[in-house]
Protein backbone atom coordinates (compact mmCIF):
# COMPACT_ATOMS: atom_id res chain seq x y z
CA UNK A 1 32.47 12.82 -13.01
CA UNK A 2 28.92 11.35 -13.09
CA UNK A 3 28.05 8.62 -15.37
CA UNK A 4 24.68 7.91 -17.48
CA UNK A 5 22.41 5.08 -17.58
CA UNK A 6 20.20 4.69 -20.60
CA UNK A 7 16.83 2.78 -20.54
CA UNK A 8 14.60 2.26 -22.87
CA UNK A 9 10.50 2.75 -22.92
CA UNK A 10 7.57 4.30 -24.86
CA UNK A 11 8.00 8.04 -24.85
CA UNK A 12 4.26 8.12 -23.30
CA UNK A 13 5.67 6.03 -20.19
CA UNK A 14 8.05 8.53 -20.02
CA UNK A 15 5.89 11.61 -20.30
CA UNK A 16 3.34 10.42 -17.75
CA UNK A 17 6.30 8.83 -15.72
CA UNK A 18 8.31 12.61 -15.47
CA UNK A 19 4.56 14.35 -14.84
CA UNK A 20 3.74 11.77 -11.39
CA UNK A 21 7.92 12.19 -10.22
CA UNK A 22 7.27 16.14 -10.84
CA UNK A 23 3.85 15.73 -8.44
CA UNK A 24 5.93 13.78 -5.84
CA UNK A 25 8.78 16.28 -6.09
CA UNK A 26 11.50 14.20 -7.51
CA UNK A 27 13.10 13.70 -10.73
CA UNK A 28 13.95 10.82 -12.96
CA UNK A 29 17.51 11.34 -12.42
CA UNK A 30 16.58 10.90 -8.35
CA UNK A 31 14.27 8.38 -8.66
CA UNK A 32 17.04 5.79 -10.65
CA UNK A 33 19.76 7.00 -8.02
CA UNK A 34 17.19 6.15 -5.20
CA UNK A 35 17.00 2.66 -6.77
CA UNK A 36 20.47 2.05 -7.56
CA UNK A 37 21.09 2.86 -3.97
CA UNK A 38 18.46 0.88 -2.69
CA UNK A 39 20.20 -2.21 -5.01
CA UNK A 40 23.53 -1.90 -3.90
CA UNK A 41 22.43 -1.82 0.10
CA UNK A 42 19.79 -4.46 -0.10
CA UNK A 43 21.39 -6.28 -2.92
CA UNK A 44 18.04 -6.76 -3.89
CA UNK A 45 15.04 -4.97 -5.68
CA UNK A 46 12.48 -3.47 -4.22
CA UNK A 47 9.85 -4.96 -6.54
CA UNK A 48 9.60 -8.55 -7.40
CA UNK A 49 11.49 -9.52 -10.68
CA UNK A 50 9.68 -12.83 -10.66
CA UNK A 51 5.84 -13.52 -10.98
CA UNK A 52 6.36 -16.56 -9.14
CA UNK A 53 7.69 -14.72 -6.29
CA UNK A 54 4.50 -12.22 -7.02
CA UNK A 55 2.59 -15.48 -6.93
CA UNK A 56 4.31 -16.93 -3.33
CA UNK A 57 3.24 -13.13 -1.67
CA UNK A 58 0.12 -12.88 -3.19
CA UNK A 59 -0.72 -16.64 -1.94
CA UNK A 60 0.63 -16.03 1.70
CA UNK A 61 -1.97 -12.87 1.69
CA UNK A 62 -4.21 -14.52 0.98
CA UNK A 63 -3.71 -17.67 3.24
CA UNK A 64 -3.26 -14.80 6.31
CA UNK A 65 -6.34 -13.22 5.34
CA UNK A 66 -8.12 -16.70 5.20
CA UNK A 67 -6.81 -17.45 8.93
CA UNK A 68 -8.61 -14.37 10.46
CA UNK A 69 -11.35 -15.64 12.42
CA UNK A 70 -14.56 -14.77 11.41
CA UNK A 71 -16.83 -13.22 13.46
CA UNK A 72 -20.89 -12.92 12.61
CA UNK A 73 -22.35 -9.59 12.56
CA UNK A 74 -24.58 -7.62 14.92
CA UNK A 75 -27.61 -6.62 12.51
CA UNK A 76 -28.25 -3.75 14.56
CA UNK A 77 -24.73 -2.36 13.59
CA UNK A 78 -25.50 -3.27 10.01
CA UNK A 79 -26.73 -0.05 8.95
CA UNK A 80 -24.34 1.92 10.91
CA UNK A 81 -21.44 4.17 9.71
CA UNK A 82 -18.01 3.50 11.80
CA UNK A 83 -18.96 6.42 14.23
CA UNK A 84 -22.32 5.45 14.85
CA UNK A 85 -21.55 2.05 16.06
CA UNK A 86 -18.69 3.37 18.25
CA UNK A 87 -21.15 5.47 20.16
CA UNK A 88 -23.01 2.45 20.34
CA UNK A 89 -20.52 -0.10 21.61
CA UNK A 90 -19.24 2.65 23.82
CA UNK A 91 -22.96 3.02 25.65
CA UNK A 92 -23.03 -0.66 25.71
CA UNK A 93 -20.19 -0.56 27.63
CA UNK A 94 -21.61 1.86 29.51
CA UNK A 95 -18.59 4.19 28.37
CA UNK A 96 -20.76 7.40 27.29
CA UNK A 97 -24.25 9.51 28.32
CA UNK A 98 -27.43 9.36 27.28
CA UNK A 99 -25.89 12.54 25.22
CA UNK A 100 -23.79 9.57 22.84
């Protein structure tokens, strides 16, 4: 026999909640199973309960972030979109034709 949890929220988080779980094919019914299973494997959530553990994450990020070297940038790349300064590292390289 199955059992029930109850929870309580605003019936508006629960409207807009069931309309995204419809668009990602799921159900509320699935989605709490998926996290009670997750809980009883992991014993652990998969969200932080804490905003000082938030905090300690969003702190390392931002640490790692600060660690990546910095390079300067080519000005003649400035102005570029992603494939046009490919084609022009790649002919620097002398990777590609006059064609680029």
């Amino acid at each position: 026999m199955d059992a029930m949890v109850t929870g309580r929220m605003s019936q508006a988080k629960k409207e807009l909640g069931n309309q995204v779980l419809r668009e990602l094919g799921t159900n509320a019914s699935q989605a709490i199973n998926e996290l009670y299973d997750y809980v009883i494997s992991r014993r652990a959530l998969p969200f932080s309960a804490s905003g000082e553990a938030r905090e300690a994450r969003l702190r390392a990020a931002v640490a790692a972030v600060d660690a990546v070297t910095r390079v300067e940038l080519d000005e003649r790349f400035a102005a570029m979109d992603v494939r046009q300064a490919r084609a022009e590292r790649l002919a620097d390289a002398g990777l590609m034709g006059d064609g680029r």
